[in-house]
C-alpha atoms as a PDB file:
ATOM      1  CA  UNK A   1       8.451  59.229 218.567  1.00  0.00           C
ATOM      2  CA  UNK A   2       6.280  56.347 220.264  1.00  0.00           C
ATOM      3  CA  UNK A   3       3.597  58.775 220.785  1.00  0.00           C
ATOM      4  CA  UNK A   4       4.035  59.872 217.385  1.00  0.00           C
ATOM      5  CA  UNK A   5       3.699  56.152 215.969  1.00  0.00           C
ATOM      6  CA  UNK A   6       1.089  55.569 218.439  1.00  0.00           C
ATOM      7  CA  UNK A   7      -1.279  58.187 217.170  1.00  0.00           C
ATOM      8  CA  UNK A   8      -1.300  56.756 213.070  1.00  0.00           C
ATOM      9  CA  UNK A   9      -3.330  59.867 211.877  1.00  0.00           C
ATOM     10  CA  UNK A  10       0.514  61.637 212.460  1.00  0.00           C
ATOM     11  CA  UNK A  11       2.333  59.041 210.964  1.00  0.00           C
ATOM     12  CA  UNK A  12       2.045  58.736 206.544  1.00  0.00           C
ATOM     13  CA  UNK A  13       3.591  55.402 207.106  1.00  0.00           C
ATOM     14  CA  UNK A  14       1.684  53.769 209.770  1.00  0.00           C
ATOM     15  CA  UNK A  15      -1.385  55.435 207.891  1.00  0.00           C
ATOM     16  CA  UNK A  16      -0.737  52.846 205.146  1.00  0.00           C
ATOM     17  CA  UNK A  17      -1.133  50.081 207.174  1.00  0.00           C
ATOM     18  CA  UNK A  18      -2.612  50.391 210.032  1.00  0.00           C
ATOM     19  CA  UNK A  19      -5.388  51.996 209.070  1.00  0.00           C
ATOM     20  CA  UNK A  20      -6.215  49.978 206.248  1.00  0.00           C
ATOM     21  CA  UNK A  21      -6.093  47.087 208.702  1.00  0.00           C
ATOM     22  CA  UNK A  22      -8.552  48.341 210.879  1.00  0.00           C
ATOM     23  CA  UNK A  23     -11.176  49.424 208.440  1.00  0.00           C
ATOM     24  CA  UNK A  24     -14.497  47.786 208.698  1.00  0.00           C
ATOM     25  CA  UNK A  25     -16.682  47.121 205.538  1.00  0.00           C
ATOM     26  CA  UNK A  26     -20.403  46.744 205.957  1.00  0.00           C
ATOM     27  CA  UNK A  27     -22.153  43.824 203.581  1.00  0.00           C
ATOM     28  CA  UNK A  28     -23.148  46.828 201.174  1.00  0.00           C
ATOM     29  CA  UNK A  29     -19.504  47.735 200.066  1.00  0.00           C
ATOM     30  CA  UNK A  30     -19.285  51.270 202.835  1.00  0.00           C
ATOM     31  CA  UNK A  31     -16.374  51.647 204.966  1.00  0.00           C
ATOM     32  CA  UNK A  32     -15.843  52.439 208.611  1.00  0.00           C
ATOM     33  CA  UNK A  33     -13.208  53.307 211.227  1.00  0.00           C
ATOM     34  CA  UNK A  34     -14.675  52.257 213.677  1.00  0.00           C
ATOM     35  CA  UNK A  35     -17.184  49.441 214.856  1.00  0.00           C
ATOM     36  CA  UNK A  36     -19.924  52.197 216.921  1.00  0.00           C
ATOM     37  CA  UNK A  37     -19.656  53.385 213.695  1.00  0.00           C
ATOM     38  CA  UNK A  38     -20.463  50.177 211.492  1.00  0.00           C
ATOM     39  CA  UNK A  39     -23.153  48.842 213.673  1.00  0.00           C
ATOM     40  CA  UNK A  40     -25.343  52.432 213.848  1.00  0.00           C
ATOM     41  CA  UNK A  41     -25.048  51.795 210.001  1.00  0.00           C
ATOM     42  CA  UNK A  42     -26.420  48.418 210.089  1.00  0.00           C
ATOM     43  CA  UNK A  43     -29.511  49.563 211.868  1.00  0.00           C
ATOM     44  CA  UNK A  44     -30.721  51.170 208.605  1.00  0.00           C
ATOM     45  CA  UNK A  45     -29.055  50.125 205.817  1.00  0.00           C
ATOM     46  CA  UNK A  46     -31.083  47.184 204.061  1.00  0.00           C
ATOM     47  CA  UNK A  47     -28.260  45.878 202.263  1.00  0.00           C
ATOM     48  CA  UNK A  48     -26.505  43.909 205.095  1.00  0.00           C
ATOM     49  CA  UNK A  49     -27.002  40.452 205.966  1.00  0.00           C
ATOM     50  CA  UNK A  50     -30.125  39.695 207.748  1.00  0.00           C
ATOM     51  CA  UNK A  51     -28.328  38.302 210.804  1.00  0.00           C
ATOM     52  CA  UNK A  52     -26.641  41.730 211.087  1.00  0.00           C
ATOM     53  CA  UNK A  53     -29.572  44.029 210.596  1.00  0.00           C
ATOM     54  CA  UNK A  54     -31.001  44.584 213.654  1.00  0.00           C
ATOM     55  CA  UNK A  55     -34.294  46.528 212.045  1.00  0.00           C
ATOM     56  CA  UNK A  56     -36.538  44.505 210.104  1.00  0.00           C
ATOM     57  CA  UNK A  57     -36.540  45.540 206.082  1.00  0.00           C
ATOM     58  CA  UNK A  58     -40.506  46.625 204.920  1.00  0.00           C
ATOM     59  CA  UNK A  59     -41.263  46.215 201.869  1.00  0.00           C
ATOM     60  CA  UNK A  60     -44.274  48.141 199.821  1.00  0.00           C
ATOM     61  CA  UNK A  61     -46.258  46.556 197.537  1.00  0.00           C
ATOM     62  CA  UNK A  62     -44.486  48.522 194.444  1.00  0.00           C
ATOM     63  CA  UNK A  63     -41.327  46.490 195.524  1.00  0.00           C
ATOM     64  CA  UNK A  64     -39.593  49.608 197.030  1.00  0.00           C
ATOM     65  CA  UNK A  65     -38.273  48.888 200.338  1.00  0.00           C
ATOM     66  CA  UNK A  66     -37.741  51.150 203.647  1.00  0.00           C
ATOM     67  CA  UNK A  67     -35.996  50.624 207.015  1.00  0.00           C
ATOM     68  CA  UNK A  68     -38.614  53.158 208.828  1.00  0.00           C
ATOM     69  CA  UNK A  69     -42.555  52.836 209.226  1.00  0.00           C
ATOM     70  CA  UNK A  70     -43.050  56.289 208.891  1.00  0.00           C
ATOM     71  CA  UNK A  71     -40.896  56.405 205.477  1.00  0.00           C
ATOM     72  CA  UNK A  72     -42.773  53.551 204.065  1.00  0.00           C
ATOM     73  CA  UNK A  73     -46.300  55.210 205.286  1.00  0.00           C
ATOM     74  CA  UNK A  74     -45.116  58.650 203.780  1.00  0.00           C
ATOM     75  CA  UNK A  75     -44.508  57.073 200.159  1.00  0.00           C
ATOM     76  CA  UNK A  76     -47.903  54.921 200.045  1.00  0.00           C
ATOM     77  CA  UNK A  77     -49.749  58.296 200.960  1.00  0.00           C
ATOM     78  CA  UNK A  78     -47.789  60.298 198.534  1.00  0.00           C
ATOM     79  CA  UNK A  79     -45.749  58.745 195.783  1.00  0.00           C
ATOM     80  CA  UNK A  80     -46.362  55.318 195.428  1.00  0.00           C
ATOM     81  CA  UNK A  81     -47.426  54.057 191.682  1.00  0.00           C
ATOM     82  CA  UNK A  82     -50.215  51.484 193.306  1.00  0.00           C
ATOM     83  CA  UNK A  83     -52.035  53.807 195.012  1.00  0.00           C
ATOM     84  CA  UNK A  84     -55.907  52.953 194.622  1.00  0.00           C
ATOM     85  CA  UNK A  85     -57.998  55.933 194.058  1.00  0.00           C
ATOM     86  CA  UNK A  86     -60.150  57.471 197.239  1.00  0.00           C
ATOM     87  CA  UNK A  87     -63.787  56.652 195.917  1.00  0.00           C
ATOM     88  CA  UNK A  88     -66.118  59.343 196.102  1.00  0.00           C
ATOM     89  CA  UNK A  89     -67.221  60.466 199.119  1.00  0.00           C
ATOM     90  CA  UNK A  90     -71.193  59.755 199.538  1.00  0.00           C
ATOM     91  CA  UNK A  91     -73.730  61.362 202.358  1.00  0.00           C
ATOM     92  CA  UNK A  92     -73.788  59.534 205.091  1.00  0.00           C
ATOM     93  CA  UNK A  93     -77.942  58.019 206.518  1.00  0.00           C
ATOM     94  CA  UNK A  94     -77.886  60.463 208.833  1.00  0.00           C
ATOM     95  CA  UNK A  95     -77.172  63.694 206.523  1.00  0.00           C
ATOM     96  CA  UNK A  96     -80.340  61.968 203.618  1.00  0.00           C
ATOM     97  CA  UNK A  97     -82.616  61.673 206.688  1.00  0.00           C
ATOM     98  CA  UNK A  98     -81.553  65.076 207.314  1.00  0.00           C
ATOM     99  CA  UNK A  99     -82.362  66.779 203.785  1.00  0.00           C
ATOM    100  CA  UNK A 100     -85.929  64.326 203.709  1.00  0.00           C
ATOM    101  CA  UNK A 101     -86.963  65.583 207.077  1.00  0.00           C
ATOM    102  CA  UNK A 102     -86.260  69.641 205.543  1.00  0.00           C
ATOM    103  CA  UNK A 103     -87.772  68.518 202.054  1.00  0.00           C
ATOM    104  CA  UNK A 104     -91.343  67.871 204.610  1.00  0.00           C
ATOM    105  CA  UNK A 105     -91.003  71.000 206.127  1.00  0.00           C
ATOM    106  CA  UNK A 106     -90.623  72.919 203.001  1.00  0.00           C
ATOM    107  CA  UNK A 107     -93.580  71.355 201.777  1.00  0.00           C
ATOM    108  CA  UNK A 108     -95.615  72.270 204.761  1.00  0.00           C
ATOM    109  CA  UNK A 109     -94.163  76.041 204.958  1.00  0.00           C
ATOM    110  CA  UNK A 110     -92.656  77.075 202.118  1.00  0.00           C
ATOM    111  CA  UNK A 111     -92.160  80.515 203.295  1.00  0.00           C
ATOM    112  CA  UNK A 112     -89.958  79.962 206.426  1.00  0.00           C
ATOM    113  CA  UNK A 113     -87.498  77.231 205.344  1.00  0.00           C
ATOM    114  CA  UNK A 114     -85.499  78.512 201.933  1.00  0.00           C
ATOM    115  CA  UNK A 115     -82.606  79.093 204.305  1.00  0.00           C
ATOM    116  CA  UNK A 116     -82.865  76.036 206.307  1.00  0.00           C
ATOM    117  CA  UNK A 117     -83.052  73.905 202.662  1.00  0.00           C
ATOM    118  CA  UNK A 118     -80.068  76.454 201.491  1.00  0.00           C
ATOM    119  CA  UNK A 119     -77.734  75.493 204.879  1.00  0.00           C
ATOM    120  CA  UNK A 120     -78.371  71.936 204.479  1.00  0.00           C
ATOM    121  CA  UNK A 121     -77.714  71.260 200.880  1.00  0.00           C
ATOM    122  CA  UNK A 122     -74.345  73.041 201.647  1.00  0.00           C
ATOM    123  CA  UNK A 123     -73.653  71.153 203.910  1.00  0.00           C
ATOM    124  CA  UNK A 124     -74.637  67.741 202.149  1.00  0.00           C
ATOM    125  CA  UNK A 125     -72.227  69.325 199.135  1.00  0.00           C
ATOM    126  CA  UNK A 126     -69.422  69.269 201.569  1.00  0.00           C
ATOM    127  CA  UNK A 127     -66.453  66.219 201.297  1.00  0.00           C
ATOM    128  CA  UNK A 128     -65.776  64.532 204.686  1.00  0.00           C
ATOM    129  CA  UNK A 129     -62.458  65.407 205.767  1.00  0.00           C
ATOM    130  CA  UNK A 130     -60.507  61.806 206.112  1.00  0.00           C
ATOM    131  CA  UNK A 131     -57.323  61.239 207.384  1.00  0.00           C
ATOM    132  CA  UNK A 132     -55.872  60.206 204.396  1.00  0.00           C
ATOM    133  CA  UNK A 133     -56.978  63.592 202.856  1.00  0.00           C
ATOM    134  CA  UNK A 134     -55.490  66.048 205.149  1.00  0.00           C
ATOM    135  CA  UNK A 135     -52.081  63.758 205.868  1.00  0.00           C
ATOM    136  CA  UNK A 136     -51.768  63.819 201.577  1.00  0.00           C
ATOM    137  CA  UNK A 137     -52.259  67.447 201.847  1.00  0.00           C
ATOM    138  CA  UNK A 138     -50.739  67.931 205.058  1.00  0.00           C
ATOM    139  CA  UNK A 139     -47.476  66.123 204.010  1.00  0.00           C
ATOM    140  CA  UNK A 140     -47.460  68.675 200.196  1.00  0.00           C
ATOM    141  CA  UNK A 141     -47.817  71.726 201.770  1.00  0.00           C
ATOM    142  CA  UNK A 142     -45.566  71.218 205.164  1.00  0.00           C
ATOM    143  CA  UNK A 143     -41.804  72.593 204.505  1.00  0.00           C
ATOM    144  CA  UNK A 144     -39.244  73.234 206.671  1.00  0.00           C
ATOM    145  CA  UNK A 145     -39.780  77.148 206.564  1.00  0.00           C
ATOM    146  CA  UNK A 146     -42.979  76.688 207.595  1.00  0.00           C
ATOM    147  CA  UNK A 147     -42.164  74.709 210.679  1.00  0.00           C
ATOM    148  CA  UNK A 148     -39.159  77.905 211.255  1.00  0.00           C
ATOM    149  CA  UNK A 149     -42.125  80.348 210.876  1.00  0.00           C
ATOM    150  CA  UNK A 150     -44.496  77.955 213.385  1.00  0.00           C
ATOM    151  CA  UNK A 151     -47.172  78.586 210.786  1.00  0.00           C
ATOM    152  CA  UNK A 152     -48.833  74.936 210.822  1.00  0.00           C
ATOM    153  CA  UNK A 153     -52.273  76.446 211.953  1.00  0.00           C
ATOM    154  CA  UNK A 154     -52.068  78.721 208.349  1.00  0.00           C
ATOM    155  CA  UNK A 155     -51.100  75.427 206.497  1.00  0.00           C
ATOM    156  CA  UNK A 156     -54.184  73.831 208.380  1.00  0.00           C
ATOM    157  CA  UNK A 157     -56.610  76.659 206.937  1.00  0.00           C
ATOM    158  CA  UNK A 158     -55.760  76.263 203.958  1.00  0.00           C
ATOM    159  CA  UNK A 159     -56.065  72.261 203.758  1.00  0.00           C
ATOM    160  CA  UNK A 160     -59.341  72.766 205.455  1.00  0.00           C
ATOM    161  CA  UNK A 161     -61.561  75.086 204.946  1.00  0.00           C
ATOM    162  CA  UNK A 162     -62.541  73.521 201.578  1.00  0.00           C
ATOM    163  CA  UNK A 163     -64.541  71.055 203.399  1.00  0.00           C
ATOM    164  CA  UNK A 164     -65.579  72.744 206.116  1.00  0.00           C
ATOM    165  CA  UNK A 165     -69.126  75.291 206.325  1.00  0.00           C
ATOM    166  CA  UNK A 166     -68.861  78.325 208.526  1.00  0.00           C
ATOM    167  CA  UNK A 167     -71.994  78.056 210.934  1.00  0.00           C
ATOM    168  CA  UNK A 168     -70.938  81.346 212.747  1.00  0.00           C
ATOM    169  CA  UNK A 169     -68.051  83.864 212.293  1.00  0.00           C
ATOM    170  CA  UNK A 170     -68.013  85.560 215.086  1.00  0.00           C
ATOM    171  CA  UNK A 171     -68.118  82.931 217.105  1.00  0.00           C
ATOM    172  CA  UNK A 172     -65.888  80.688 215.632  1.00  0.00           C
ATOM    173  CA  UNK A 173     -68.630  78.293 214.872  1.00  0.00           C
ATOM    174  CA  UNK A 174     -67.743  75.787 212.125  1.00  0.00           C
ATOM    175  CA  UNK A 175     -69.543  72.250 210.416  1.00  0.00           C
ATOM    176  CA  UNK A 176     -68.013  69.327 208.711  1.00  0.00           C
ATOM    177  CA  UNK A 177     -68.383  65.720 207.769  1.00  0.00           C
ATOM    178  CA  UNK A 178     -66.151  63.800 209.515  1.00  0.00           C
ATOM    179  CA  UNK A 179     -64.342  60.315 208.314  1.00  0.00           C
ATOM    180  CA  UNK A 180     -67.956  58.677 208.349  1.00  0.00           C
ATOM    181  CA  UNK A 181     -69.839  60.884 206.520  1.00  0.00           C
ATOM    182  CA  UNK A 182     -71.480  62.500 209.904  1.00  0.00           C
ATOM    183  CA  UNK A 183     -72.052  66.008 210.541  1.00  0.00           C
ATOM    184  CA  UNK A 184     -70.317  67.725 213.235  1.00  0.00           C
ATOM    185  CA  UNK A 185     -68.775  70.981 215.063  1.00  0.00           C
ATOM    186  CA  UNK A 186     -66.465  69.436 217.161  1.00  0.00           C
ATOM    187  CA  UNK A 187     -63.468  72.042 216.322  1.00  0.00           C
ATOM    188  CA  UNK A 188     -61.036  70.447 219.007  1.00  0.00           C
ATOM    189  CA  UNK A 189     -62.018  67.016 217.363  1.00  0.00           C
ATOM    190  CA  UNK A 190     -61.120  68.592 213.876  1.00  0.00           C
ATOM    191  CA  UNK A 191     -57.743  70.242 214.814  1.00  0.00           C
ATOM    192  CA  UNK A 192     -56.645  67.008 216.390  1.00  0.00           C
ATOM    193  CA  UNK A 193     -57.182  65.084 213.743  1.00  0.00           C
ATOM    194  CA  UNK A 194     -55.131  67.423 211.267  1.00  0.00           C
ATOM    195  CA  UNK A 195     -52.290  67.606 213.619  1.00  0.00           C
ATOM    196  CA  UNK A 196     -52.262  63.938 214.151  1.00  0.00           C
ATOM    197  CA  UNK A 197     -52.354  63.601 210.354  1.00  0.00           C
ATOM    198  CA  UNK A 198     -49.345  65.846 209.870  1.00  0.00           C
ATOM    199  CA  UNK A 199     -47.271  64.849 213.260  1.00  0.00           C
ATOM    200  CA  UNK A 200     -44.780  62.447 212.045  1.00  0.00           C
ATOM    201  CA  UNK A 201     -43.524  64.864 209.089  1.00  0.00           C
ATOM    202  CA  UNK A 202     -43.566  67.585 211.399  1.00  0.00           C
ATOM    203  CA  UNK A 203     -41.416  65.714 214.010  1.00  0.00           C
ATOM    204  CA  UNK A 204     -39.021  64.954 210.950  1.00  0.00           C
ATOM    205  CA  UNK A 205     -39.162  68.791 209.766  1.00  0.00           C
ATOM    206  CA  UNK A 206     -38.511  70.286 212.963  1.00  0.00           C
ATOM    207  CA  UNK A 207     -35.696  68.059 214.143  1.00  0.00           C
ATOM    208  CA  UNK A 208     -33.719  68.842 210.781  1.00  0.00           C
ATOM    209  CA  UNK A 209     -34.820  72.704 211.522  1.00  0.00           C
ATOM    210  CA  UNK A 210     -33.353  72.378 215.279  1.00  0.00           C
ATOM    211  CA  UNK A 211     -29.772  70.416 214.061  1.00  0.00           C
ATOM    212  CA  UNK A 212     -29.476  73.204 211.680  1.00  0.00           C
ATOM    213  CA  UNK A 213     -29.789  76.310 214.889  1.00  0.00           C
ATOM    214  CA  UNK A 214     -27.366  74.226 216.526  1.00  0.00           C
ATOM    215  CA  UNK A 215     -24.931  73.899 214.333  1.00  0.00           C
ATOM    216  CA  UNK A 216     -24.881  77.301 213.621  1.00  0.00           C
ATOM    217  CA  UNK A 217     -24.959  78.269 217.038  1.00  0.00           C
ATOM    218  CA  UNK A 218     -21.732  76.352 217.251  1.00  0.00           C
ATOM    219  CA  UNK A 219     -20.464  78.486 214.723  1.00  0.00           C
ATOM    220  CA  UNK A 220     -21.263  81.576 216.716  1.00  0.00           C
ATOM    221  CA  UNK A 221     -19.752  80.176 220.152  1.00  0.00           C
ATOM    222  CA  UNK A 222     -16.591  78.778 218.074  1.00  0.00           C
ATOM    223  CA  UNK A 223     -16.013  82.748 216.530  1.00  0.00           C
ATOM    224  CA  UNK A 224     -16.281  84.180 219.978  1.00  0.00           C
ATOM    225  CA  UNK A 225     -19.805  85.707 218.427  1.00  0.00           C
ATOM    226  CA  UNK A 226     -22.321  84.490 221.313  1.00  0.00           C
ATOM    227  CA  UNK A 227     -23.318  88.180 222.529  1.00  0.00           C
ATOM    228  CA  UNK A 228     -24.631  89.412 219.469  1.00  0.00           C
ATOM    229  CA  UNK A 229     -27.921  90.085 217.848  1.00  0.00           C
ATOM    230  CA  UNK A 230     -28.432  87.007 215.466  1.00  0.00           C
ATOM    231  CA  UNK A 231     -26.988  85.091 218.230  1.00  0.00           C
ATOM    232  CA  UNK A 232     -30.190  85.818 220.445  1.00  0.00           C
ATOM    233  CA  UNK A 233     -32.422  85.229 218.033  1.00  0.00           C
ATOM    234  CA  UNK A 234     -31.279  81.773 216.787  1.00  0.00           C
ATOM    235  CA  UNK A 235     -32.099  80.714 220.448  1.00  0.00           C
ATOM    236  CA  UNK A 236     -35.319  82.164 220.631  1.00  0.00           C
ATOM    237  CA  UNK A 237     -35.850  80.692 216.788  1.00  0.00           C
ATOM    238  CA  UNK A 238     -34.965  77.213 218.946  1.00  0.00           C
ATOM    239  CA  UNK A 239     -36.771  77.670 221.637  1.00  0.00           C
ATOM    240  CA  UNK A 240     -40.148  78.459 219.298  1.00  0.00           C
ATOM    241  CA  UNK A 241     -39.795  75.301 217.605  1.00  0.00           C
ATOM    242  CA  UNK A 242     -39.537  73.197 220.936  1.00  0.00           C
ATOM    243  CA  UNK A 243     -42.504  75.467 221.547  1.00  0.00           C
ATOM    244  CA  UNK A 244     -44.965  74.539 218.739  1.00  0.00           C
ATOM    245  CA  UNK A 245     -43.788  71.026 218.715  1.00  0.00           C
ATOM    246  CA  UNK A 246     -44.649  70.599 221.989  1.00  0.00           C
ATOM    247  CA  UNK A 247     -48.773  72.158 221.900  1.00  0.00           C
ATOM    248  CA  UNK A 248     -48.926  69.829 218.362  1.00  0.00           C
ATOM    249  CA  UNK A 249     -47.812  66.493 220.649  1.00  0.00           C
ATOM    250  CA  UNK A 250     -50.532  68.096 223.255  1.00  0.00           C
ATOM    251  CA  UNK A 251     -53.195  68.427 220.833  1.00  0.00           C
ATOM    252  CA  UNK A 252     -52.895  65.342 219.601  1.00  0.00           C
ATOM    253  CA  UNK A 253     -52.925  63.726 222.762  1.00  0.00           C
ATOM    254  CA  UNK A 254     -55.491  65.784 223.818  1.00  0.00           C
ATOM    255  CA  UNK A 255     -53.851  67.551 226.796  1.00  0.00           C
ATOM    256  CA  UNK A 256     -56.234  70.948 227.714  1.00  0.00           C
ATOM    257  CA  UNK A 257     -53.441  73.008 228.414  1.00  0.00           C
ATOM    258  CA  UNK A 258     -52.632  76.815 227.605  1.00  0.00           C
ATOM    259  CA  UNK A 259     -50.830  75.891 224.781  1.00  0.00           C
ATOM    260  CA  UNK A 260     -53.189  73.333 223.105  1.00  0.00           C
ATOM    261  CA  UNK A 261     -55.901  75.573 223.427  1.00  0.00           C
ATOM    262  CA  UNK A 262     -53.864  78.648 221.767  1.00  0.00           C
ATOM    263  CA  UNK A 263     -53.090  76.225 219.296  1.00  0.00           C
ATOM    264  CA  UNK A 264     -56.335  74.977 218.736  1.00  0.00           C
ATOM    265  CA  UNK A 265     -57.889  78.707 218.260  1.00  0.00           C
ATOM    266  CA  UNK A 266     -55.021  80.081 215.774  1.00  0.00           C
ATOM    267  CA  UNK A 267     -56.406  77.138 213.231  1.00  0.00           C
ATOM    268  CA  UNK A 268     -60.014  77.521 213.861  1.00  0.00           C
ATOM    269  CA  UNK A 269     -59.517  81.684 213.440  1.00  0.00           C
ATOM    270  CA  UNK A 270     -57.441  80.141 209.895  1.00  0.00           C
ATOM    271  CA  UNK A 271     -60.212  77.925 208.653  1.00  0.00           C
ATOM    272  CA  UNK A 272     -62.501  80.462 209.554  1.00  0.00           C
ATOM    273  CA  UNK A 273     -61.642  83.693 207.657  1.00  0.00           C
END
């Protein structure tokens, strides 16, 4: 019987009282058993007290308010109502001295430069590719399915290839205008910047992806299911994710490794064909 009274979750009595005793409230009105429990809650909720909140509140300029950088980041890229328009992108010095200096030559050989003068107006009709652009688009098109399937570099042809002008197929050879307006080929310069763009939401996708394997993988151990089939392959599934976030972090930080650079070539053979 003592153990019985000392454990209240047995006892419908003590469970009246006890219990209700011990509960801890947080300033917003939620409840908690215990006080682990309470103060994890207090590092993100922005209703508490300020001398219980632990992390600083940010506030956008819209008035909404976040606990987390990246949230706050996230919604003035995507969904916040102040958001000034991106003014239109204009050539840079560099690409007008360009098109003057092929303007001379066509008037001193008209013959031999049509597709010299066709290559560079292209290319002066292309947008640079900002970071802003391809984290907006980056941040639409990324879902967690995408991150199962580890097809970022497919998401990363798509976003952009619109701005960028295939110099060479074969070869992989590609042309852009980065966030200044200047031209380059730099394709391990390009991919970087993409994956940097779209890191933080892939983090975020992939760590909801993984805490879903596991808990299913529980599922499997707990009904004595760990030998079969599906089994198997929700490891591998984890493993793939661990994978691909791991050559993203490399690319980013520009680590040459055998993964970065397998990385780097699936998006350039996307944005390509």
């Amino acid at each position: 019987m003592a153990q019985h009274q000392k454990r209240a979750k047995y006892c419908l009595k003590l469970q009246e009282t006890t219990i209700q005793a011990d509960k801890l409230i947080c300033s917003c009105g939620i409840t908690f058993a215990t006080a682990s429990n309470l103060n994890r809650h207090r590092q993100s909720c922005i209703e508490c007290c300020p001398e219980q909140c632990r992390r600083k509140v940010l506030v956008c300029e819209c008035g909404r308010e976040f606990s987390r950088r990246d949230s706050l980041t996230r919604h003035k890229a995507n969904s916040c109502t102040l958001k000034k328009p991106t003014p239109s992108p204009q050539p840079s010095e560099a690409v007008q001295l360009e098109m003057l200096k092929v303007m001379a030559e066509l008037a001193q050989n008209q013959g031999t430069t049509n597709n010299t003068t066709n290559k560079t107006v292209q290319t002066i009709n292309l947008q640079p590719l900002t970071q802003n652009y391809m984290q907006t688009e980056g941040n639409r098109l990324l879902t967690e399915q995408i991150v199962m399937e580890g097809r970022q570099p497919e998401i990363a042809g798509k976003i952009l290839s619109s701005r960028v002008r295939v110099a060479d197929k074969s070869r992989k050879k590609i042309e852009y205008q980065d966030e200044e307006g200047n031209l380059s080929n730099d394709s391990r310069k390009l991919t970087q910047g993409f994956f940097k763009a779209i890191q933080g939401k892939n983090k975020e996708l992939t760590d909801e992806a993984y805490r879903e394997i596991h808990r299913m993988v529980d599922e499997y151990i707990a009904a004595d299911n760990a030998g079969t089939q599906e089994f198997t392959r929700l490891l591998t599934a984890g493993t793939d994710l661990q994978n691909m976030l791991m050559a993203i972090n490399n690319v980013v930080d520009g680590v040459e490794n055998d993964q970065s650079e397998d990385l780097i070539n699936k998006t350039i053979k996307k944005i390509v064909n």
